[in-house]
Protein backbone atom coordinates (compact mmCIF):
# COMPACT_ATOMS: atom_id res chain seq x y z
CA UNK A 1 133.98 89.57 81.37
CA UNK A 2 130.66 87.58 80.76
CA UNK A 3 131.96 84.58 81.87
CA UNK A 4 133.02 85.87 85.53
CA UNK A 5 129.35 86.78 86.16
CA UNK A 6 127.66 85.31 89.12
CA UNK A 7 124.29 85.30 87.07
CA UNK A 8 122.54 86.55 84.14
CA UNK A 9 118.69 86.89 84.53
CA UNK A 10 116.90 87.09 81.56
CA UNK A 11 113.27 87.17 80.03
CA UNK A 12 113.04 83.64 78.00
CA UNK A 13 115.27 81.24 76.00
CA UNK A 14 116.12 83.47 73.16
CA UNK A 15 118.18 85.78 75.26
CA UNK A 16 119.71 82.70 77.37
CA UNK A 17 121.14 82.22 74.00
CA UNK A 18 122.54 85.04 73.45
CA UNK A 19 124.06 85.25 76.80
CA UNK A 20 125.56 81.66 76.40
CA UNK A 21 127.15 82.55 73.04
CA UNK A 22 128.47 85.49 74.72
CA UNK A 23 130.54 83.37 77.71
CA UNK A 24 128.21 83.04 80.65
CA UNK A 25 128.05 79.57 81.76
CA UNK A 26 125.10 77.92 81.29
CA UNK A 27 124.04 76.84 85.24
CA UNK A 28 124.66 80.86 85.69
CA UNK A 29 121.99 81.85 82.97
CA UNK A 30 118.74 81.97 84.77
CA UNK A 31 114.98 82.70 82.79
CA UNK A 32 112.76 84.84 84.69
CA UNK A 33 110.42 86.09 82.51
CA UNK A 34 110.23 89.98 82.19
CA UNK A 35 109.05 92.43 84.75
CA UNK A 36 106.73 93.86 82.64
CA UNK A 37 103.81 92.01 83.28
CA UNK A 38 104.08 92.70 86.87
CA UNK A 39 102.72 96.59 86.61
CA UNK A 40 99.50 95.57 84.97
CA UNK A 41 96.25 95.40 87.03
CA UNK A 42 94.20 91.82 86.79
CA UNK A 43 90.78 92.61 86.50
CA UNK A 44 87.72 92.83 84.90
CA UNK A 45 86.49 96.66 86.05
CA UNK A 46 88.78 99.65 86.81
CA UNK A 47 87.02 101.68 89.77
CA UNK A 48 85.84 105.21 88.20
CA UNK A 49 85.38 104.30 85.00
CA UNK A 50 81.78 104.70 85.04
CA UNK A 51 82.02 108.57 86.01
CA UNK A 52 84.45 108.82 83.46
CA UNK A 53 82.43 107.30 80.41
CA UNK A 54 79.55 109.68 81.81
CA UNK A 55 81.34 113.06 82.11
CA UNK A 56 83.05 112.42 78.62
CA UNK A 57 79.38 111.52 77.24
CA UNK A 58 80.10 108.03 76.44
CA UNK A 59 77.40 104.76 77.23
CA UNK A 60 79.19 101.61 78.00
CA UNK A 61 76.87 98.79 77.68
CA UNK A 62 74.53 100.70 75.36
CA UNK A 63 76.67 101.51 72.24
CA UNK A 64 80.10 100.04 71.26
CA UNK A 65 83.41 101.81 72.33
CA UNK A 66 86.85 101.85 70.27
CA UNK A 67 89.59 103.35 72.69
CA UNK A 68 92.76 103.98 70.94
CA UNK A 69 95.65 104.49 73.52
CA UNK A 70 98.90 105.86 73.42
CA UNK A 71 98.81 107.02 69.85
CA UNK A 72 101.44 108.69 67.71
CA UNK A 73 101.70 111.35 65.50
CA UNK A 74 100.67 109.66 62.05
CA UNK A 75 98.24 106.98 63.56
CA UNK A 76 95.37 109.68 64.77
CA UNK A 77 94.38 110.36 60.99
CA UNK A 78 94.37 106.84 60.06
CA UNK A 79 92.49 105.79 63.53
CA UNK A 80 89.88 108.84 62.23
CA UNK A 81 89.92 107.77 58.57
CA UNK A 82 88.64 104.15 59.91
CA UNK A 83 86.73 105.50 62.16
CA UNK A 84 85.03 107.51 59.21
CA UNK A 85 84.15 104.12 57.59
CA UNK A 86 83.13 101.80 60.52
CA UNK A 87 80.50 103.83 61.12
CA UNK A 88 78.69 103.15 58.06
CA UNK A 89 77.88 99.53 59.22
CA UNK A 90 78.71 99.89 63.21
CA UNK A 91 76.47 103.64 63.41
CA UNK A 92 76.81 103.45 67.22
CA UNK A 93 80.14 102.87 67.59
CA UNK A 94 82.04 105.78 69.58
CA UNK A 95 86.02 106.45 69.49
CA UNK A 96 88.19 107.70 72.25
CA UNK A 97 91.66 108.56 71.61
CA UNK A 98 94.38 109.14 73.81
CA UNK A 99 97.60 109.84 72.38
CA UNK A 100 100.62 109.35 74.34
CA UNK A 101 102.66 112.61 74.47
CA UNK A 102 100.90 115.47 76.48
CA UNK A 103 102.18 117.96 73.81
CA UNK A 104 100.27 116.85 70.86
CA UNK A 105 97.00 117.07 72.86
CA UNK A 106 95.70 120.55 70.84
CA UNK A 107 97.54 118.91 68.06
CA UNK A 108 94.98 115.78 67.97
CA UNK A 109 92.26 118.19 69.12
CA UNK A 110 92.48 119.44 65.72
CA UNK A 111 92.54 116.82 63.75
CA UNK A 112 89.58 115.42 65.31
CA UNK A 113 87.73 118.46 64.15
CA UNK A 114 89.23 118.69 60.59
CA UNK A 115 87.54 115.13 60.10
CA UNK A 116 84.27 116.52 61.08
CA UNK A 117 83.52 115.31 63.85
CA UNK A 118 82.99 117.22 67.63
CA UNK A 119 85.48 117.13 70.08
CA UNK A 120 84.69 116.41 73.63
CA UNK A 121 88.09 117.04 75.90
CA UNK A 122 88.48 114.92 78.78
CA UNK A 123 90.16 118.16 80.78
CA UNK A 124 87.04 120.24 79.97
CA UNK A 125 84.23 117.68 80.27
CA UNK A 126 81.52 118.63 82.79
CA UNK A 127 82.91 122.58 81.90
CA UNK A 128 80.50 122.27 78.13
CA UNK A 129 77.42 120.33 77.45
CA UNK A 130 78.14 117.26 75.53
CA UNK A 131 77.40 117.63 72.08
CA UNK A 132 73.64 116.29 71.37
CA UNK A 133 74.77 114.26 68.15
CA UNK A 134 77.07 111.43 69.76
CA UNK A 135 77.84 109.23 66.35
CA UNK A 136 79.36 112.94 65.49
CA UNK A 137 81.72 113.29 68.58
CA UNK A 138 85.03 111.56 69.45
CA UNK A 139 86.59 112.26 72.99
CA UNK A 140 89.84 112.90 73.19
CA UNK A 141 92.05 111.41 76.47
CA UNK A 142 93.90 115.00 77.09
CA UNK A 143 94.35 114.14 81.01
CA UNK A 144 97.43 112.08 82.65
CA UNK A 145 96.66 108.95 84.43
CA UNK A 146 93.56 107.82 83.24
CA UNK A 147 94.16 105.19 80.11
CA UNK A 148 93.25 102.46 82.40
CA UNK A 149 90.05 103.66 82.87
CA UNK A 150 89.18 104.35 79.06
CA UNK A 151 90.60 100.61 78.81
CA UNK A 152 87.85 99.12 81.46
CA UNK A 153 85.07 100.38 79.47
CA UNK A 154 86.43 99.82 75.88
CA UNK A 155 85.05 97.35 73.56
CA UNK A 156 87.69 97.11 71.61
CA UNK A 157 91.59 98.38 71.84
CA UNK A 158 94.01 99.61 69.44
CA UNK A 159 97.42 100.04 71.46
CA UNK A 160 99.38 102.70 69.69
CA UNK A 161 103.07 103.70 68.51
CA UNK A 162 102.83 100.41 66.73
CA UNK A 163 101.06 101.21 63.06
CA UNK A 164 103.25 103.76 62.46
CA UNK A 165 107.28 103.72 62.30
CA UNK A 166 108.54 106.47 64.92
CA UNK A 167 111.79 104.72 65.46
CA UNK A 168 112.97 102.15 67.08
CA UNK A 169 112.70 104.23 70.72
CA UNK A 170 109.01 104.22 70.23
CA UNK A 171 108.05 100.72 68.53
CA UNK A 172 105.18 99.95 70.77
CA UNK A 173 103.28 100.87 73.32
CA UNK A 174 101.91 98.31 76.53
CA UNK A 175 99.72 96.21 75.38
CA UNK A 176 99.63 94.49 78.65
CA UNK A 177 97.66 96.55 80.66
CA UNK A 178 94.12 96.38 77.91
CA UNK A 179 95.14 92.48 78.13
CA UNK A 180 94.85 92.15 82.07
CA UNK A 181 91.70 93.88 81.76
CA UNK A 182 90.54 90.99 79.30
CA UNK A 183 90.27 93.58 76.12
CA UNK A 184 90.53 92.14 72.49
CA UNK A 185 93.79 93.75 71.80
CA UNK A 186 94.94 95.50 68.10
CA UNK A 187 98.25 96.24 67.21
CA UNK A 188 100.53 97.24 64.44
CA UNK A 189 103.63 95.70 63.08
CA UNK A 190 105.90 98.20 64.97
CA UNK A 191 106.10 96.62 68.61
CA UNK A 192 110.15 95.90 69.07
CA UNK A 193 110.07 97.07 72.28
CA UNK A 194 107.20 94.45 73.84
CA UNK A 195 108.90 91.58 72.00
CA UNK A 196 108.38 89.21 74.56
CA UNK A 197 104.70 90.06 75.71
CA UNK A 198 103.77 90.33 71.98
CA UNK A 199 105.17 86.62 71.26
CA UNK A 200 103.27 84.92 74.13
CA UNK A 201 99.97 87.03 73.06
CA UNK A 202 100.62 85.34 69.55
CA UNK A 203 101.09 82.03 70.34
CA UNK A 204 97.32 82.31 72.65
CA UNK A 205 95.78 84.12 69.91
CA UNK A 206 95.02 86.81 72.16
CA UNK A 207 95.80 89.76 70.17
CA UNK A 208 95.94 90.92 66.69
CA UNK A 209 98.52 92.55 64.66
CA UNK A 210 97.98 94.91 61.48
CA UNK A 211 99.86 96.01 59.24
CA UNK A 212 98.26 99.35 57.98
CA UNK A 213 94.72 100.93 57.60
CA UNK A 214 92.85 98.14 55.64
CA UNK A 215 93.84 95.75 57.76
CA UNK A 216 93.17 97.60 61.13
CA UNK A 217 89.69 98.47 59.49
CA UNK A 218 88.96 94.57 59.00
CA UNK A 219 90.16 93.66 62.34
CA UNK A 220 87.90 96.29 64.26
CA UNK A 221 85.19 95.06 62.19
CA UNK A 222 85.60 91.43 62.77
CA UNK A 223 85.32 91.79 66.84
CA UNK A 224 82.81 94.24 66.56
CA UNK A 225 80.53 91.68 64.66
CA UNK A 226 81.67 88.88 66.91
CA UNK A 227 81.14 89.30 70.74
CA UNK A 228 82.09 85.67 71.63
CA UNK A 229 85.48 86.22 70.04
CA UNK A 230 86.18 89.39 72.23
CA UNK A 231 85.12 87.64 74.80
CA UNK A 232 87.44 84.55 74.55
CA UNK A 233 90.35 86.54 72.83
CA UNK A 234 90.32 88.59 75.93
CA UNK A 235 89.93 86.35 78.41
CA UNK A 236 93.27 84.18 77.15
CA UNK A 237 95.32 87.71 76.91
CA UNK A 238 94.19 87.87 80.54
CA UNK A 239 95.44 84.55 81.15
CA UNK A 240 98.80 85.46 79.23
CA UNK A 241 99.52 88.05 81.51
CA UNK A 242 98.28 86.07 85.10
CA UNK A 243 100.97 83.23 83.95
CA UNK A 244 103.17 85.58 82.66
CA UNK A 245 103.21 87.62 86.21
CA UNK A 246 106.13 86.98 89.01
CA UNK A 247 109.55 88.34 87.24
CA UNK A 248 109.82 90.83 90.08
CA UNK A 249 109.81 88.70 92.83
CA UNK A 250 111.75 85.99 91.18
CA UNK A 251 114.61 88.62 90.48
CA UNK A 252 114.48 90.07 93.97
CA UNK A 253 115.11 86.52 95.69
CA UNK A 254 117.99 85.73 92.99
CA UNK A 255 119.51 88.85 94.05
CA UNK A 256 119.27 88.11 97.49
CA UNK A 257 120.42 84.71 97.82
CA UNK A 258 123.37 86.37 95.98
CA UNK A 259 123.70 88.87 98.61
CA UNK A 260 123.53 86.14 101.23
CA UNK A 261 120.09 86.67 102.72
CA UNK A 262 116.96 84.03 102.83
CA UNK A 263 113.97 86.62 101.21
CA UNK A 264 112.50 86.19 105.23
């Protein structure tokens, strides 16, 4: 069966492999790269994320930002219990969190309070006045759409569903799109499902991977001290993802030169 297909496209050498073990001949296995990297956004500034900072009551530019994205249940207490700690040498840091599934929202909400701190709701900002002790507030990302924009104004990134194992369905969340906006990137040991994107982050040392709460404490830390190294970490993640970009297209005009047509 594998050996009577016209072609095989796949994302790098490692599944070429694979597919040549498996019977496809080898001038039939093409590498494309993955499609992945085509969704993200290159860029340095997502429009809107200035009114967003300002109706959630954060200050880019004036005090440092963590923004934890597409969390899952298990990482929001350790991401609070860090929290808890960094402030004691970072005292204007602020932390965002925006878990993945809309159903744990009120769920988070909660937690963010048990750890005593305020909660400012992104669906309900503007609706209150914004708590007047900031270092005692985290905002919570309870809105759909938006995680790019708490990504533009974040000084640092922790990319969720990664620290914690939810099963191999869930082992990691992108990662790409806080890279093409030139973000020091944090992740966990979980990321199975980004293989490829994580391995060519890796070998630019553009992100970094933790393995539980000590470690993810000592890697906010270290950027936090160090603002060349988020600057140059993030610029070569964006530079991953710009020469990473182009699967799509190079896909579509395999397929069509297989279907007999010349892209025009």
């Amino acid at each position: 069966m594998f050996a009577s297909l016209t072609a095989a496209a796949v994302q790098d050498e490692t599944y070429a492999g694979l597919f040549r073990q498996l019977g496809v001949p080898d001038d039939r296995v093409k590498v494309l790269g993955t499609m992945k990297f085509d969704s993200a956004t290159l860029a340095d500034k997502i429009t809107g994320d200035d009114q967003l900072a300002a109706e959630v009551g954060l200050r880019p530019g004036e005090e440092t930002i963590w923004v934890c994205g597409s969390t899952g249940r298990g990482e929001e207490q350790i991401i609070l219990d860090v929290y808890q700690k960094l402030l004691a040498a970072h005292p204007t840091l602020r932390l965002a969190i925006i878990p993945r599934h809309p159903p744990r929202f009120n769920e988070v909400a909660n937690l963010i309070r048990a750890a005593g701190f305020n909660c400012v709701r992104r669906s309900t900002s503007g609706q209150h006045p914004t708590p007047n002790n900031q270092q005692a507030t985290v905002v919570l990302g309870d809105t759909m759409g938006e995680l790019r924009k708490f990504y533009s104004f974040a000084t640092v990134v922790f990319v969720g569903r990664s620290l914690v194992d939810l099963g191999p369905r869930q082992h990691g969340s992108d990662m790409i799109e806080p890279a093409a906006l030139a973000k020091p990137v944090i992740v966990g040991p979980f990321t199975g499902n980004f293989d490829m994107p994580i391995r060519l982050l890796r070998e630019a040392d553009a992100i970094s991977i933790v393995q539980d709460a000590s470690m993810l404490h000592a890697a906010v830390d270290a950027l936090l001290k160090d603002g060349a190294r988020r600057y140059s970490v993030g610029r070569r993640a964006q530079d991953v993802v710009r020469g990473a970009q182009g699967a799509t297209a190079r896909h579509a005009g395999l397929i069509m030169k297989f279907l007999g047509h010349s892209g025009r």
